[in-house]
PDB file of N, CA and C in Angstrom:
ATOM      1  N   UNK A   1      72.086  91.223 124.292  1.00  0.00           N
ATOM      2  CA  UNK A   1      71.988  89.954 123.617  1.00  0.00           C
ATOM      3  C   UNK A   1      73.254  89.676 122.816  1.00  0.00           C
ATOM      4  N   UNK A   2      73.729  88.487 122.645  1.00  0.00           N
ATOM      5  CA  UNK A   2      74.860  88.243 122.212  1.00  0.00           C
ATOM      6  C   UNK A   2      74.552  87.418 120.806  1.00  0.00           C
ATOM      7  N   UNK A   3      75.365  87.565 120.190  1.00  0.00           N
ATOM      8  CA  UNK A   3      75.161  86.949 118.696  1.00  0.00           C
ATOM      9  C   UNK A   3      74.896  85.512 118.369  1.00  0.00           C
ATOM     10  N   UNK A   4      74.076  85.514 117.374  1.00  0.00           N
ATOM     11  CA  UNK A   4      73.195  83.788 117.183  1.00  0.00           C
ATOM     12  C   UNK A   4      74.284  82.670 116.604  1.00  0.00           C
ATOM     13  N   UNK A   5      74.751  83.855 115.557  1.00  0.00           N
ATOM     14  CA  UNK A   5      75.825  83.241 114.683  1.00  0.00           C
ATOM     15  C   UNK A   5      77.023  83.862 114.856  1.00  0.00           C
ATOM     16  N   UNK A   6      78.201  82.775 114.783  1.00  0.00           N
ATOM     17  CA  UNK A   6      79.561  83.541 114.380  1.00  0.00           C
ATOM     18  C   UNK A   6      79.748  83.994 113.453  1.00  0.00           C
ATOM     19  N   UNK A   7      80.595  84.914 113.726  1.00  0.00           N
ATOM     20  CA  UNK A   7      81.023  85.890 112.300  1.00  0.00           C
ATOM     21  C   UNK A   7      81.700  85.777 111.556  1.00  0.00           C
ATOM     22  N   UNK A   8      81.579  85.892 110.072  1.00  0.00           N
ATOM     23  CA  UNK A   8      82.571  85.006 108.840  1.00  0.00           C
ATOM     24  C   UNK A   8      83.852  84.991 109.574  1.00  0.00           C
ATOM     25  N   UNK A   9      84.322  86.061 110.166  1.00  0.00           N
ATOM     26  CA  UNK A   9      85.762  85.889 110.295  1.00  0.00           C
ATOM     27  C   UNK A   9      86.274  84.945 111.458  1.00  0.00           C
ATOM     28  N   UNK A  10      84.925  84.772 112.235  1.00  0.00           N
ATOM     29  CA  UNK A  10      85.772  83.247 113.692  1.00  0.00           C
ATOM     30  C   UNK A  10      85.745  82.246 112.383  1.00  0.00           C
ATOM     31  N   UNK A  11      84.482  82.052 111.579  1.00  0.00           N
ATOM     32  CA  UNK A  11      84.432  80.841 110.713  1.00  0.00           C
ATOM     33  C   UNK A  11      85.809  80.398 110.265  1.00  0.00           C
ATOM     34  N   UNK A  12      86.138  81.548 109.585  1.00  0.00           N
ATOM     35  CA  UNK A  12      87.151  81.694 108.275  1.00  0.00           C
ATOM     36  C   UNK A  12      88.425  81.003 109.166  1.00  0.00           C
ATOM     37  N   UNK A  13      88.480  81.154 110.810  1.00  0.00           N
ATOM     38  CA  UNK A  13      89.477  81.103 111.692  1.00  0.00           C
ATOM     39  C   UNK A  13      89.057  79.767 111.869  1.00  0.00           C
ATOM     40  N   UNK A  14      88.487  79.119 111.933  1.00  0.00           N
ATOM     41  CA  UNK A  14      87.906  77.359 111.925  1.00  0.00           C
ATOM     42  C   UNK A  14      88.556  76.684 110.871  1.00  0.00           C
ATOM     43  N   UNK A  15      87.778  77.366 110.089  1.00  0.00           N
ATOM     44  CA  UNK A  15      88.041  76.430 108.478  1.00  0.00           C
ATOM     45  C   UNK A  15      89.654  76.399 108.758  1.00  0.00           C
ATOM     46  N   UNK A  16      90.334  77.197 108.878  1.00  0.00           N
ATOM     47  CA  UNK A  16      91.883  77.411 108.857  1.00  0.00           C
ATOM     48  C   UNK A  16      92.298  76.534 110.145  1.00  0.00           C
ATOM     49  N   UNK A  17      91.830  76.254 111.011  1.00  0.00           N
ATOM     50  CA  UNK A  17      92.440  75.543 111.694  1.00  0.00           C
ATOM     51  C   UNK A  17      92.486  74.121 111.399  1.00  0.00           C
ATOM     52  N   UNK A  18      90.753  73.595 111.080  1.00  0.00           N
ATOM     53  CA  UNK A  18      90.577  72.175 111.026  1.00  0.00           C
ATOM     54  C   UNK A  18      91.865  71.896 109.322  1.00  0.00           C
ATOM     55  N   UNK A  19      91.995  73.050 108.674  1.00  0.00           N
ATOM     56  CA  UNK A  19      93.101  72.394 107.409  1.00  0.00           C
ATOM     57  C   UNK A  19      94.241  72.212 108.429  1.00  0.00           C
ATOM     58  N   UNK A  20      94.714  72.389 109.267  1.00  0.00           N
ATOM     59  CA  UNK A  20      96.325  73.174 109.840  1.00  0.00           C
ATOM     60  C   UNK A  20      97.046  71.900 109.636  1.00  0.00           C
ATOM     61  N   UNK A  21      96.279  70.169 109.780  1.00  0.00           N
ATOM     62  CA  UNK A  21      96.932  68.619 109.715  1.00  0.00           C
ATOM     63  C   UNK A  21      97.157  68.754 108.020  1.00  0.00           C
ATOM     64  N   UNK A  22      96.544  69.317 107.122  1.00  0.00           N
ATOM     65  CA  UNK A  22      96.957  68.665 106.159  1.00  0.00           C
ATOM     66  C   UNK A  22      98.221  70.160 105.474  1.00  0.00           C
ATOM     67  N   UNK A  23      97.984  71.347 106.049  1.00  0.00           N
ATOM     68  CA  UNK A  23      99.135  72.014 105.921  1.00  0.00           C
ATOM     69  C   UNK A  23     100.806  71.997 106.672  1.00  0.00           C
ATOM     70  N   UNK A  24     100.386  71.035 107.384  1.00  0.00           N
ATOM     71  CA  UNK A  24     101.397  70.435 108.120  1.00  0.00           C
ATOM     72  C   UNK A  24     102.185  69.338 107.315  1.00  0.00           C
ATOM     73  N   UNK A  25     101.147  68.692 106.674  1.00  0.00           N
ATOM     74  CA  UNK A  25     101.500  67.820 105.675  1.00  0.00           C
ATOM     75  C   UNK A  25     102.771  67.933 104.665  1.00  0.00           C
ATOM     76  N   UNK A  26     102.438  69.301 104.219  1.00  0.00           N
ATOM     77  CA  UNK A  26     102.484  69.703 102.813  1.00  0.00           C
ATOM     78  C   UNK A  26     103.955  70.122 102.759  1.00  0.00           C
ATOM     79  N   UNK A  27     104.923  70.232 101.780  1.00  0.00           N
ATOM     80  CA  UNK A  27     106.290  70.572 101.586  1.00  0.00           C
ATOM     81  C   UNK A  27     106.352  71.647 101.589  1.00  0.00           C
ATOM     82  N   UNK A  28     107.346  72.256 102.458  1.00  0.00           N
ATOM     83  CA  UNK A  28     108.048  73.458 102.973  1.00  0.00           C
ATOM     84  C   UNK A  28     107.779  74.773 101.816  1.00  0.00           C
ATOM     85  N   UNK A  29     108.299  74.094 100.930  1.00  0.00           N
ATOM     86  CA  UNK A  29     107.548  75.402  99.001  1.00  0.00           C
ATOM     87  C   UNK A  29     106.418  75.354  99.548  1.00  0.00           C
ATOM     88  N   UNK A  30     105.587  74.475  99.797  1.00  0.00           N
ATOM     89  CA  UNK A  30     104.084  74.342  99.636  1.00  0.00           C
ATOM     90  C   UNK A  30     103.294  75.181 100.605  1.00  0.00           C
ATOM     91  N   UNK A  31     104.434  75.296 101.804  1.00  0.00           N
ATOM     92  CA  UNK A  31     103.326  76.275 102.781  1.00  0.00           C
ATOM     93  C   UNK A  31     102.688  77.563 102.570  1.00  0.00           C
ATOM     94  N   UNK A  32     103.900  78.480 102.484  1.00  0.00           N
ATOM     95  CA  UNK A  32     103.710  79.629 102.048  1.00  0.00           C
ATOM     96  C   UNK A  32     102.464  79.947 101.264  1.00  0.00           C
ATOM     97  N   UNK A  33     102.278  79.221  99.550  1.00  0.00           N
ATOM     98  CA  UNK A  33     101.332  79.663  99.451  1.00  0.00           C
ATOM     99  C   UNK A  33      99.894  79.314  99.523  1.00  0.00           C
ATOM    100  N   UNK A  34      99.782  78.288 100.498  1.00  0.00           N
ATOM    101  CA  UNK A  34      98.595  77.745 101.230  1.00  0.00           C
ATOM    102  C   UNK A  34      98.408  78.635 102.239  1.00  0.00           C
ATOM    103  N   UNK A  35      99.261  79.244 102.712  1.00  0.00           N
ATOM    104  CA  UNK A  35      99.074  80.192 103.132  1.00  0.00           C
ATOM    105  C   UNK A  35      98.358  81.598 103.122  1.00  0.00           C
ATOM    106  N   UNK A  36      98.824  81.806 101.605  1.00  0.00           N
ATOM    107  CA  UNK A  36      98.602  83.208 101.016  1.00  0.00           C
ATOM    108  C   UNK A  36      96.998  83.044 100.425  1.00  0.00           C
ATOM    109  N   UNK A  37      96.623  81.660 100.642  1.00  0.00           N
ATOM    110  CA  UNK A  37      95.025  81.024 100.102  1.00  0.00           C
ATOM    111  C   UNK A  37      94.266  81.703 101.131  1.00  0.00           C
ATOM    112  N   UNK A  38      94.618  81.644 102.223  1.00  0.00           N
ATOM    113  CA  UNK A  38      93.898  82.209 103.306  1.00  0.00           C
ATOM    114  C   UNK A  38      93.948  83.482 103.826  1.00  0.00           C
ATOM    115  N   UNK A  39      94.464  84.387 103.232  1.00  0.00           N
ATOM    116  CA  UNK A  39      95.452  85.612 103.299  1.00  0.00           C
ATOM    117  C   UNK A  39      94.318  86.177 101.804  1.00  0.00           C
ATOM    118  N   UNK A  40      94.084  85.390 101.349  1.00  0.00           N
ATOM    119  CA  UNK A  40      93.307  85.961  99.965  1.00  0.00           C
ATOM    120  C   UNK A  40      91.660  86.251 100.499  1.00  0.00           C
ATOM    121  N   UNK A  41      91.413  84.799 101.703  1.00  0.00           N
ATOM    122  CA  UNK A  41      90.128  85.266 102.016  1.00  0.00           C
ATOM    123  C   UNK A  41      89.983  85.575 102.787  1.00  0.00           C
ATOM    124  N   UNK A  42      91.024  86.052 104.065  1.00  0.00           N
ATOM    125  CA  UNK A  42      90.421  87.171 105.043  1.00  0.00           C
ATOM    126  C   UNK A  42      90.606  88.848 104.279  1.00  0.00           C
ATOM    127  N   UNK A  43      91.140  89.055 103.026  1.00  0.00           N
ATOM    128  CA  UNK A  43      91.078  90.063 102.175  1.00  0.00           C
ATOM    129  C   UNK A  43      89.338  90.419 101.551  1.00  0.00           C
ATOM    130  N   UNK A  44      88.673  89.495 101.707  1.00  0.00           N
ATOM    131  CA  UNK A  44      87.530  89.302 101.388  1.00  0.00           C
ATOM    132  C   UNK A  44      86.298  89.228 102.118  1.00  0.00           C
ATOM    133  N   UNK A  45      86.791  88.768 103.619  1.00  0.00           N
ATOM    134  CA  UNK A  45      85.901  89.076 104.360  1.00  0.00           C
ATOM    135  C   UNK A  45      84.984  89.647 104.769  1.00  0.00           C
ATOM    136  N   UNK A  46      85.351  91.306 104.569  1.00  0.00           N
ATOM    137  CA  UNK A  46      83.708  91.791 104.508  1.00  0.00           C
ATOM    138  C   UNK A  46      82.523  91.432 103.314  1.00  0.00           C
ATOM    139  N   UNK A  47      82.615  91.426 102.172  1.00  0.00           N
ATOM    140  CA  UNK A  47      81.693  90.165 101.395  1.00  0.00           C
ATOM    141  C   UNK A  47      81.453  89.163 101.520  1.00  0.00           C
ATOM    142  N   UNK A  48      82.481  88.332 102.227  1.00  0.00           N
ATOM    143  CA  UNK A  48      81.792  86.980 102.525  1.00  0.00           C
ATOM    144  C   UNK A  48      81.080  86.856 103.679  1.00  0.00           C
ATOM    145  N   UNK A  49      81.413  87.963 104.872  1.00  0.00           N
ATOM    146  CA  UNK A  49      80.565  87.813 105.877  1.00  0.00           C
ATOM    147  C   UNK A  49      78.952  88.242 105.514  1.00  0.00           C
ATOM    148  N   UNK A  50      78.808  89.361 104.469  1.00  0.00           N
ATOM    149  CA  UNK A  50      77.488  89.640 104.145  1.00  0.00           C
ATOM    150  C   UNK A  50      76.811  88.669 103.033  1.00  0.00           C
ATOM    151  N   UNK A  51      76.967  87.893 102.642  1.00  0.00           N
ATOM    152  CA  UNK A  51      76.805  86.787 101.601  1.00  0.00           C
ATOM    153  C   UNK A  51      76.561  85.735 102.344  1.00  0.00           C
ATOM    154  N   UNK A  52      76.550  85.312 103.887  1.00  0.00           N
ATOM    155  CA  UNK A  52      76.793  85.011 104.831  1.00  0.00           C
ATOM    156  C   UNK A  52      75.814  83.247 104.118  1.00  0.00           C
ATOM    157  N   UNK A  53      77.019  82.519 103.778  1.00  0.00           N
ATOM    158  CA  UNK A  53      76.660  81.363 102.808  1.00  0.00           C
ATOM    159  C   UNK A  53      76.315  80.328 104.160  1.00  0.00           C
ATOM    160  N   UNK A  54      75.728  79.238 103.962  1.00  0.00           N
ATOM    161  CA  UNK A  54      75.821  77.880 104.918  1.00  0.00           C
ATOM    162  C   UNK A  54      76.839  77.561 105.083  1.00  0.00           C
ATOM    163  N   UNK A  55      78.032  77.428 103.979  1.00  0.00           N
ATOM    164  CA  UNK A  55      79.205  76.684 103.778  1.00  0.00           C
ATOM    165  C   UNK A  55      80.374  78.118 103.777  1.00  0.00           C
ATOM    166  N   UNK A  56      81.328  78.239 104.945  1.00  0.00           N
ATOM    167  CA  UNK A  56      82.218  79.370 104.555  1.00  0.00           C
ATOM    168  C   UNK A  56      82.914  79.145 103.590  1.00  0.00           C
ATOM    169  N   UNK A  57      83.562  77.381 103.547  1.00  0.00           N
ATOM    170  CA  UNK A  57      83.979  76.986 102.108  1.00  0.00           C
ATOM    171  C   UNK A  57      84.187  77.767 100.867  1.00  0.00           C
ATOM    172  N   UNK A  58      82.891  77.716 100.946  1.00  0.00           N
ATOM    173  CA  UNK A  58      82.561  78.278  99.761  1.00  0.00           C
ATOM    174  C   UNK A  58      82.570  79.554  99.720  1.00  0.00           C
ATOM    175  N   UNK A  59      83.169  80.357 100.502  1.00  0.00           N
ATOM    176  CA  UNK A  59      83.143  81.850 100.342  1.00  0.00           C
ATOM    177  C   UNK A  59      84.770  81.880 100.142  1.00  0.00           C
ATOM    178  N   UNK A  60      85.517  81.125 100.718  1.00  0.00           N
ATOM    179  CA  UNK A  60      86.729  81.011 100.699  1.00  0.00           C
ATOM    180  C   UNK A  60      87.546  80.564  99.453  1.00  0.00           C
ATOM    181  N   UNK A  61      86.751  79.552  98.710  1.00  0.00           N
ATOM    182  CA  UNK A  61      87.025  79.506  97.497  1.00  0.00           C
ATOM    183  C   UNK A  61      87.106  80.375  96.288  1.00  0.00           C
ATOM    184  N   UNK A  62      85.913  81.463  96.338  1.00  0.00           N
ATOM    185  CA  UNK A  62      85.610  82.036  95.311  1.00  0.00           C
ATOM    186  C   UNK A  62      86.251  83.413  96.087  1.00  0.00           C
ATOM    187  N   UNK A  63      87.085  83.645  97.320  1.00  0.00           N
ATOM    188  CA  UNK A  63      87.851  84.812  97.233  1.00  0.00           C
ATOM    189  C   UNK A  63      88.991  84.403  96.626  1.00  0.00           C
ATOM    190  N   UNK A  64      89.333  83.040  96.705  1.00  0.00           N
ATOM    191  CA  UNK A  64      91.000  82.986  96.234  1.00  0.00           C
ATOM    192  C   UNK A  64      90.489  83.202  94.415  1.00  0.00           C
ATOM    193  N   UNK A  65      89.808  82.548  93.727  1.00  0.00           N
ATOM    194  CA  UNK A  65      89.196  82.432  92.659  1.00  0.00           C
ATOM    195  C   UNK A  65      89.357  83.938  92.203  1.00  0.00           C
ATOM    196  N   UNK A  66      88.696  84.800  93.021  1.00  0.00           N
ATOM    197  CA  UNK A  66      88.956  86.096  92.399  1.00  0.00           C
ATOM    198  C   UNK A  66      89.502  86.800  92.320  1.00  0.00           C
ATOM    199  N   UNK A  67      91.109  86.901  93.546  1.00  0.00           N
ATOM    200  CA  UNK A  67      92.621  86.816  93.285  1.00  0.00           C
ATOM    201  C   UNK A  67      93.176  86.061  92.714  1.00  0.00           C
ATOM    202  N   UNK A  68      92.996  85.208  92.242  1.00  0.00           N
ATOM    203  CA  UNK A  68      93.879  84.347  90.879  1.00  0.00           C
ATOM    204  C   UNK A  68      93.286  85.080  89.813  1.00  0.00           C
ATOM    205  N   UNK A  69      92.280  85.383  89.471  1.00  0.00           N
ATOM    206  CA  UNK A  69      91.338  86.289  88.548  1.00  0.00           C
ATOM    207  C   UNK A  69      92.240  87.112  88.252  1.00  0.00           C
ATOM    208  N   UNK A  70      92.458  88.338  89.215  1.00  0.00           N
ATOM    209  CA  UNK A  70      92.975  89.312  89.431  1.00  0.00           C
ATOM    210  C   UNK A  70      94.512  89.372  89.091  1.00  0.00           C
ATOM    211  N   UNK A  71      94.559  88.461  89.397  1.00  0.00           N
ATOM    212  CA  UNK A  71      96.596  88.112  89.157  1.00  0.00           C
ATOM    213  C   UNK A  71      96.475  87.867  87.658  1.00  0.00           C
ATOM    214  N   UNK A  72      96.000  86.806  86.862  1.00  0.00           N
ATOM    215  CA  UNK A  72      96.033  86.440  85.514  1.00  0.00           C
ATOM    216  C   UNK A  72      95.734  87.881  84.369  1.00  0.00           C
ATOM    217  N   UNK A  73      94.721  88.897  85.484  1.00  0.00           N
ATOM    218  CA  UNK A  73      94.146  89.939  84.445  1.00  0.00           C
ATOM    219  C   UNK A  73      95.527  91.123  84.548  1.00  0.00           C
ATOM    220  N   UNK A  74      96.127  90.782  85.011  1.00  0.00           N
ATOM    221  CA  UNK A  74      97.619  91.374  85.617  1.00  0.00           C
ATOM    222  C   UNK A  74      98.761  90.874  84.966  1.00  0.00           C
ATOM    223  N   UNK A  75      98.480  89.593  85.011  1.00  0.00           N
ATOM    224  CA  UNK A  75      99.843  89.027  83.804  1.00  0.00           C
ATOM    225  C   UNK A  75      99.600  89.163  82.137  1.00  0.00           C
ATOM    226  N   UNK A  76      98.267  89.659  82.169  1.00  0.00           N
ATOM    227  CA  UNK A  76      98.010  88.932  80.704  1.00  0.00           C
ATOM    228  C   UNK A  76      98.671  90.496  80.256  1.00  0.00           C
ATOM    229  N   UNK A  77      97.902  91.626  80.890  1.00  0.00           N
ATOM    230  CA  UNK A  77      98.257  93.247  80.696  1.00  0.00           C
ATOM    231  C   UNK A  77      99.556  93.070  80.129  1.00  0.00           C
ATOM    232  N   UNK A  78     100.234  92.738  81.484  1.00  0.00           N
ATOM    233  CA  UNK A  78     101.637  92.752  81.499  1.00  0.00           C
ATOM    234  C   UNK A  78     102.516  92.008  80.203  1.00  0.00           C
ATOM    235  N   UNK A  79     101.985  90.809  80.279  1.00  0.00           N
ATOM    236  CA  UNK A  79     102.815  90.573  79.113  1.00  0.00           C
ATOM    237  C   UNK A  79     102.375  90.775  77.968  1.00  0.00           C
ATOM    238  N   UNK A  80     101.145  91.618  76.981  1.00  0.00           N
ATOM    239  CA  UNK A  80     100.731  91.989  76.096  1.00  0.00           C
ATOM    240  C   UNK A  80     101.262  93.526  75.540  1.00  0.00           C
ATOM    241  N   UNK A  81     102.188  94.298  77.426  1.00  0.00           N
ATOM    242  CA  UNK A  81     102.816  95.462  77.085  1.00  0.00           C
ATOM    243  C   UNK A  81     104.021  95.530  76.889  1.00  0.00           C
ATOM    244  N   UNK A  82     104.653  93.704  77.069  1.00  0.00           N
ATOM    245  CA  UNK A  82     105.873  93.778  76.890  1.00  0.00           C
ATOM    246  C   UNK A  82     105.826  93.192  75.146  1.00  0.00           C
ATOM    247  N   UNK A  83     104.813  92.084  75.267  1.00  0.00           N
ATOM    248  CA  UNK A  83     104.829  92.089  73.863  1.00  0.00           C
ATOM    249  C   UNK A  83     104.805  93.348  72.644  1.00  0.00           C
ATOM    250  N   UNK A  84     104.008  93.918  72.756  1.00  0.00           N
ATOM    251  CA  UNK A  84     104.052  95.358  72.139  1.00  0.00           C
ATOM    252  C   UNK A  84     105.192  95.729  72.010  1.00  0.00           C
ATOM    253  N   UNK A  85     106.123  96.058  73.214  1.00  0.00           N
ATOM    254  CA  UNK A  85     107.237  96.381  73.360  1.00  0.00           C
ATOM    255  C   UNK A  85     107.961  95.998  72.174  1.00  0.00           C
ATOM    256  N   UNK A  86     107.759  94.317  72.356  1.00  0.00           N
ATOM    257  CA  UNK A  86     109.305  93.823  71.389  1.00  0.00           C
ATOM    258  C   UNK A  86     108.945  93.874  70.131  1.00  0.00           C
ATOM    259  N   UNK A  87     107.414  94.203  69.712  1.00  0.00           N
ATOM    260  CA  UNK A  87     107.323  94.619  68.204  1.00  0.00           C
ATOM    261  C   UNK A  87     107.400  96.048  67.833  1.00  0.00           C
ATOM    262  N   UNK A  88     107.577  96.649  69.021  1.00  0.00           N
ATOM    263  CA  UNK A  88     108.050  97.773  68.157  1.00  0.00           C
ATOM    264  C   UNK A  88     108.985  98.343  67.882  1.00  0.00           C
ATOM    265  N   UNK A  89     109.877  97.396  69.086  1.00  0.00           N
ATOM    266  CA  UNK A  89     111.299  97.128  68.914  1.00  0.00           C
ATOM    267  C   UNK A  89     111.548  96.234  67.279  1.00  0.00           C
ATOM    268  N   UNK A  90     111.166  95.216  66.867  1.00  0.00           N
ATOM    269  CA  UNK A  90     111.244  94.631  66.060  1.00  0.00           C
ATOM    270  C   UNK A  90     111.353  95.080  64.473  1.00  0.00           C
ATOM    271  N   UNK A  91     109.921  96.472  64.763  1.00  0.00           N
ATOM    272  CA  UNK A  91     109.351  96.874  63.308  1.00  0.00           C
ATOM    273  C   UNK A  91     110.285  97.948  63.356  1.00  0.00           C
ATOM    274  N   UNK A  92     110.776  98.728  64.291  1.00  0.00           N
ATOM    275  CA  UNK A  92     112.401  99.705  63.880  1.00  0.00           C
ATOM    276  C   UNK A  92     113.859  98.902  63.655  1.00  0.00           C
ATOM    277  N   UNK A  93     113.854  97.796  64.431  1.00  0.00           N
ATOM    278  CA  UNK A  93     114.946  96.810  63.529  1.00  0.00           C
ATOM    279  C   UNK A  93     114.637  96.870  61.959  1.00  0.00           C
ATOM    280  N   UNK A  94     113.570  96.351  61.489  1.00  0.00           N
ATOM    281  CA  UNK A  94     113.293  96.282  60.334  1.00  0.00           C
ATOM    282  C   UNK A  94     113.153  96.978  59.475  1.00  0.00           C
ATOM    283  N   UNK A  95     112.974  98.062  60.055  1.00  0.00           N
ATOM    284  CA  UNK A  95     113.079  99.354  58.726  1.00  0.00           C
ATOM    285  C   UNK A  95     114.107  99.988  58.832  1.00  0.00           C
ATOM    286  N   UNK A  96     115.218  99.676  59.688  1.00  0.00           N
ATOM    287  CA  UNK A  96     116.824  99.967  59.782  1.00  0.00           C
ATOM    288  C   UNK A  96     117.749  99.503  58.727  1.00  0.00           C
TER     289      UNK A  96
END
């Protein structure tokens, strides 16, 4: 017997095609990371195929959602260790 439903990942390969007119659209900067939007949710795929929603949409959204997540919880680290940094650079200026 062969399968009832397609599998998130032909979906995920749909959704990406029917966008392909308006990524065609889009300015040369702009591809790349419309690109990397979709690159975020075949990273995700095995959860979204078991979550297995009506709308892949919507599975696709909330993988990029949780790599932007992921990136921000990454910058904030980052620049809270550089901040640190320059005060403690700062507070040995100051007692120099």
């Amino acid at each position: 017997m062969g399968r009832t439903n397609p599998t998130y990942r032909d979906l995920l390969a749909s959704v990406e095609e029917r966008w392909g007119t308006y990524r065609r659209g889009l300015r040369r900067d702009d591809k790349p990371h419309f690109d990397q939007l979709f690159v975020y949710a075949r990273d995700h795929a095995d959860a979204s195929g078991l979550q297995n929603h009506d709308d892949p949409m919507a599975a696709v959204l909330l993988s990029v959602a949780l790599e932007q997540e992921k990136t921000i919880a990454d910058l904030s680290e980052r620049v809270a260790a550089l901040e640190d940094a320059v005060g403690d650079e700062d507070s040995r200026e100051g007692s120099a």
